[in-house]
C-alpha atoms as a PDB file:
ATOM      1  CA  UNK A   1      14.008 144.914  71.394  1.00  0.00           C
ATOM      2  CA  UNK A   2      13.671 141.762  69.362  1.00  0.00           C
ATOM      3  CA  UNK A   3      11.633 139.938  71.592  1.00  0.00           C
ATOM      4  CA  UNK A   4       9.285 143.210  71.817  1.00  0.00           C
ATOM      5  CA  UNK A   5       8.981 142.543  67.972  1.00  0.00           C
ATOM      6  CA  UNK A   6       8.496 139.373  67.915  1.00  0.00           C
ATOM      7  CA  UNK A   7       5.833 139.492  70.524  1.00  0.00           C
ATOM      8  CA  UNK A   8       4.174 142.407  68.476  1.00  0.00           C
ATOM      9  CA  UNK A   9       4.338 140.191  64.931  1.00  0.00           C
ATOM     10  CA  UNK A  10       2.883 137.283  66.829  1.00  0.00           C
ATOM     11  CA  UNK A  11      -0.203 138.960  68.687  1.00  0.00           C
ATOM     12  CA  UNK A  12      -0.614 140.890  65.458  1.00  0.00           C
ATOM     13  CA  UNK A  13      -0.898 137.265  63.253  1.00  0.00           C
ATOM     14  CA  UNK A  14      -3.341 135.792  65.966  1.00  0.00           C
ATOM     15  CA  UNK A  15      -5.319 138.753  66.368  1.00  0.00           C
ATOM     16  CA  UNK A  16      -6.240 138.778  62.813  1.00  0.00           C
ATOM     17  CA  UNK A  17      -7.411 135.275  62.018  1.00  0.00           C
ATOM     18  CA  UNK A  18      -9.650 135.232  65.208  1.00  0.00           C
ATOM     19  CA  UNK A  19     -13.474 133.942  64.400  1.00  0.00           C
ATOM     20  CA  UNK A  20     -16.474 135.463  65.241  1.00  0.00           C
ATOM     21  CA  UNK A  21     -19.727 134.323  67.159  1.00  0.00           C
ATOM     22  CA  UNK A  22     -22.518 134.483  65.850  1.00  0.00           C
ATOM     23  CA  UNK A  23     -25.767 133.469  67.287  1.00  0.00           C
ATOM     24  CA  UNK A  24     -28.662 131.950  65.312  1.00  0.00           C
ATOM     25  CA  UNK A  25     -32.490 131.029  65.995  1.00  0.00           C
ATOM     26  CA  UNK A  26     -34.404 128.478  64.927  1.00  0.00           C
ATOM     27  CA  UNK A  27     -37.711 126.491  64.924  1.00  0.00           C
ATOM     28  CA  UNK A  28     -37.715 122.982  64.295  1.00  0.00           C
ATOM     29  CA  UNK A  29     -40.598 120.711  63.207  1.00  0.00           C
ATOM     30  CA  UNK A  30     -41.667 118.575  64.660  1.00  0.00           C
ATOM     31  CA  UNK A  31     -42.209 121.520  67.492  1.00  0.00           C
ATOM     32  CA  UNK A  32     -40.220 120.702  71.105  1.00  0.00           C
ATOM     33  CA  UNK A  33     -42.905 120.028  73.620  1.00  0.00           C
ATOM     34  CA  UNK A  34     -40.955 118.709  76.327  1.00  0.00           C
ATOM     35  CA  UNK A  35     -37.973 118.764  78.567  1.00  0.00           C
ATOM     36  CA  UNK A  36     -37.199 115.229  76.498  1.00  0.00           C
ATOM     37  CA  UNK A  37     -37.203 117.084  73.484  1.00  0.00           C
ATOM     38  CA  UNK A  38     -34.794 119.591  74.648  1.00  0.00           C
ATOM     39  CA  UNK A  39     -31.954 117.148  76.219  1.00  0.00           C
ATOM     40  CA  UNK A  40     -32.282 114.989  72.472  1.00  0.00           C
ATOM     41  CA  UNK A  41     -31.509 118.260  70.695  1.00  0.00           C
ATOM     42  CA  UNK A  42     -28.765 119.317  73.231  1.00  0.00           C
ATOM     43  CA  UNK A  43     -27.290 116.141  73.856  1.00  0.00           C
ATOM     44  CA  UNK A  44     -26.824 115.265  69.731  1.00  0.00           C
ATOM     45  CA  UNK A  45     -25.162 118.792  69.419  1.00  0.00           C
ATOM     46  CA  UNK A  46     -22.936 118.722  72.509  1.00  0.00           C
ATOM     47  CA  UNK A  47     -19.949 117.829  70.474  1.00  0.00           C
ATOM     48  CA  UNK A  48     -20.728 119.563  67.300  1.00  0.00           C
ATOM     49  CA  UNK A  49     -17.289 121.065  65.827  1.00  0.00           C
ATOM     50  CA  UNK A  50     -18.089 124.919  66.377  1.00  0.00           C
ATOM     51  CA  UNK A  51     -21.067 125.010  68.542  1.00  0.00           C
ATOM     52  CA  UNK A  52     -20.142 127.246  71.603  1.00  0.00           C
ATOM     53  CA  UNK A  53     -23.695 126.956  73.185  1.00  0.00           C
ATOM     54  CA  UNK A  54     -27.324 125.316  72.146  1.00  0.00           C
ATOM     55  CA  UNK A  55     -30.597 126.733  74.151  1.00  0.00           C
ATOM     56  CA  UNK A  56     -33.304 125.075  72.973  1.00  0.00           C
ATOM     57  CA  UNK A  57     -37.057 125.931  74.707  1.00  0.00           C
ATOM     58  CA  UNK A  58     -40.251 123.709  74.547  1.00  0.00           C
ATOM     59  CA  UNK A  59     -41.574 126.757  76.034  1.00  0.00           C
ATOM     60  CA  UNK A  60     -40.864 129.326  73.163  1.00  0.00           C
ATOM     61  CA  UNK A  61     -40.907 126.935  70.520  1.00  0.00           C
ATOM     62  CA  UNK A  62     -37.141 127.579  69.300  1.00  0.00           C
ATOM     63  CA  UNK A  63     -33.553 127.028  69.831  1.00  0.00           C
ATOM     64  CA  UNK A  64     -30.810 129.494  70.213  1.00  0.00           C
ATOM     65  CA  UNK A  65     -27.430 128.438  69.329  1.00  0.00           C
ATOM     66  CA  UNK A  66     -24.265 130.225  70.025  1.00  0.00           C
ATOM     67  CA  UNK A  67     -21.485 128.812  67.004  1.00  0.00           C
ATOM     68  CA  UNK A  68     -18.206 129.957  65.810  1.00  0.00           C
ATOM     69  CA  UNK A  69     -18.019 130.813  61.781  1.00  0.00           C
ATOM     70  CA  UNK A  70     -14.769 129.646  61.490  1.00  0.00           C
ATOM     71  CA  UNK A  71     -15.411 125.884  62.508  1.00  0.00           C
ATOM     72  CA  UNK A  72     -18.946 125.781  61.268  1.00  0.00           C
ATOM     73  CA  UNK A  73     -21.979 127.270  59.147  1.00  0.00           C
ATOM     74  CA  UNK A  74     -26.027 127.376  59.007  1.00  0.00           C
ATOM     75  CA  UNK A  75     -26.408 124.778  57.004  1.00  0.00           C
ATOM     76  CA  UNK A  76     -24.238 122.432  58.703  1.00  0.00           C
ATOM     77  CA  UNK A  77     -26.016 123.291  61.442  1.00  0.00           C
ATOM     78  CA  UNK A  78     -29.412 123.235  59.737  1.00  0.00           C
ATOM     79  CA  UNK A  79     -28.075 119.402  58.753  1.00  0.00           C
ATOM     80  CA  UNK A  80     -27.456 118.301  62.291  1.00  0.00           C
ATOM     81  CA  UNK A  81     -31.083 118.953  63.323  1.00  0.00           C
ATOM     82  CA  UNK A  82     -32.032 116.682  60.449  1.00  0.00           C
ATOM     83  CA  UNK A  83     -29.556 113.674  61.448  1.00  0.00           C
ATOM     84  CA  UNK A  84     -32.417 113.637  64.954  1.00  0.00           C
ATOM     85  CA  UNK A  85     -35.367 113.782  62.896  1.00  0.00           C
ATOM     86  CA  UNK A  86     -36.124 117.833  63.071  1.00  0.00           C
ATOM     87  CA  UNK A  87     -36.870 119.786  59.810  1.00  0.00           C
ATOM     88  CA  UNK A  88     -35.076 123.374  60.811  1.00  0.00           C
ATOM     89  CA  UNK A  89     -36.219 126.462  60.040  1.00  0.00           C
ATOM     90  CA  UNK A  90     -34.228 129.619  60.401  1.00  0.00           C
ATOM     91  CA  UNK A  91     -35.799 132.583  62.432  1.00  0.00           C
ATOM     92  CA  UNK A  92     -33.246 135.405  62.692  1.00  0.00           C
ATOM     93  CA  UNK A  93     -29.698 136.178  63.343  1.00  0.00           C
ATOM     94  CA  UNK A  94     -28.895 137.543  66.691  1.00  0.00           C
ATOM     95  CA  UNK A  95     -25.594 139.564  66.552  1.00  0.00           C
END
């Protein structure tokens, strides 16, 4: 009985500080026009604290990243794509 508790109290204590995805769109400038372009951005935020995914496209002109609020935010984010020389811009907030 104790240990059916205990396991209850500690499931309920995890379950309730757990983060969310979210998933974010931007444009950069200057514009990704190549499959160059694409590695620099995904390479440099490879081992960003919170990032969960990064899909940038020369083709659509964007990246889509995949990040977890409880490590990280937009505007870090937005000031990682300025450390490699991109000015960000925000499109829209996938949820």
């Amino acid at each position: 009985m104790k240990k059916t508790i205990l396991i209850g109290a500690f499931l309920l204590i995890c379950g309730s500080g757990v983060a969310e995805n979210k998933t974010v769109r931007f444009a950069v400038n200057p514009p990704l026009v190549c499959n160059n372009c694409e590695n620099r951005v995904k390479d440099n935020f490879r081992f960003e604290k919170g990032i969960k995914s990064i899909k940038p496209s020369a083709k659509k002109g964007e990246v889509v990243i995949t990040y977890d609020d409880a490590k990280t935010d937009i505007p870090t984010i937005s000031a990682g794509f300025e450390r490699i020389g991109y000015q960000p811009e925000l499109l829209d907030s996938i949820q």
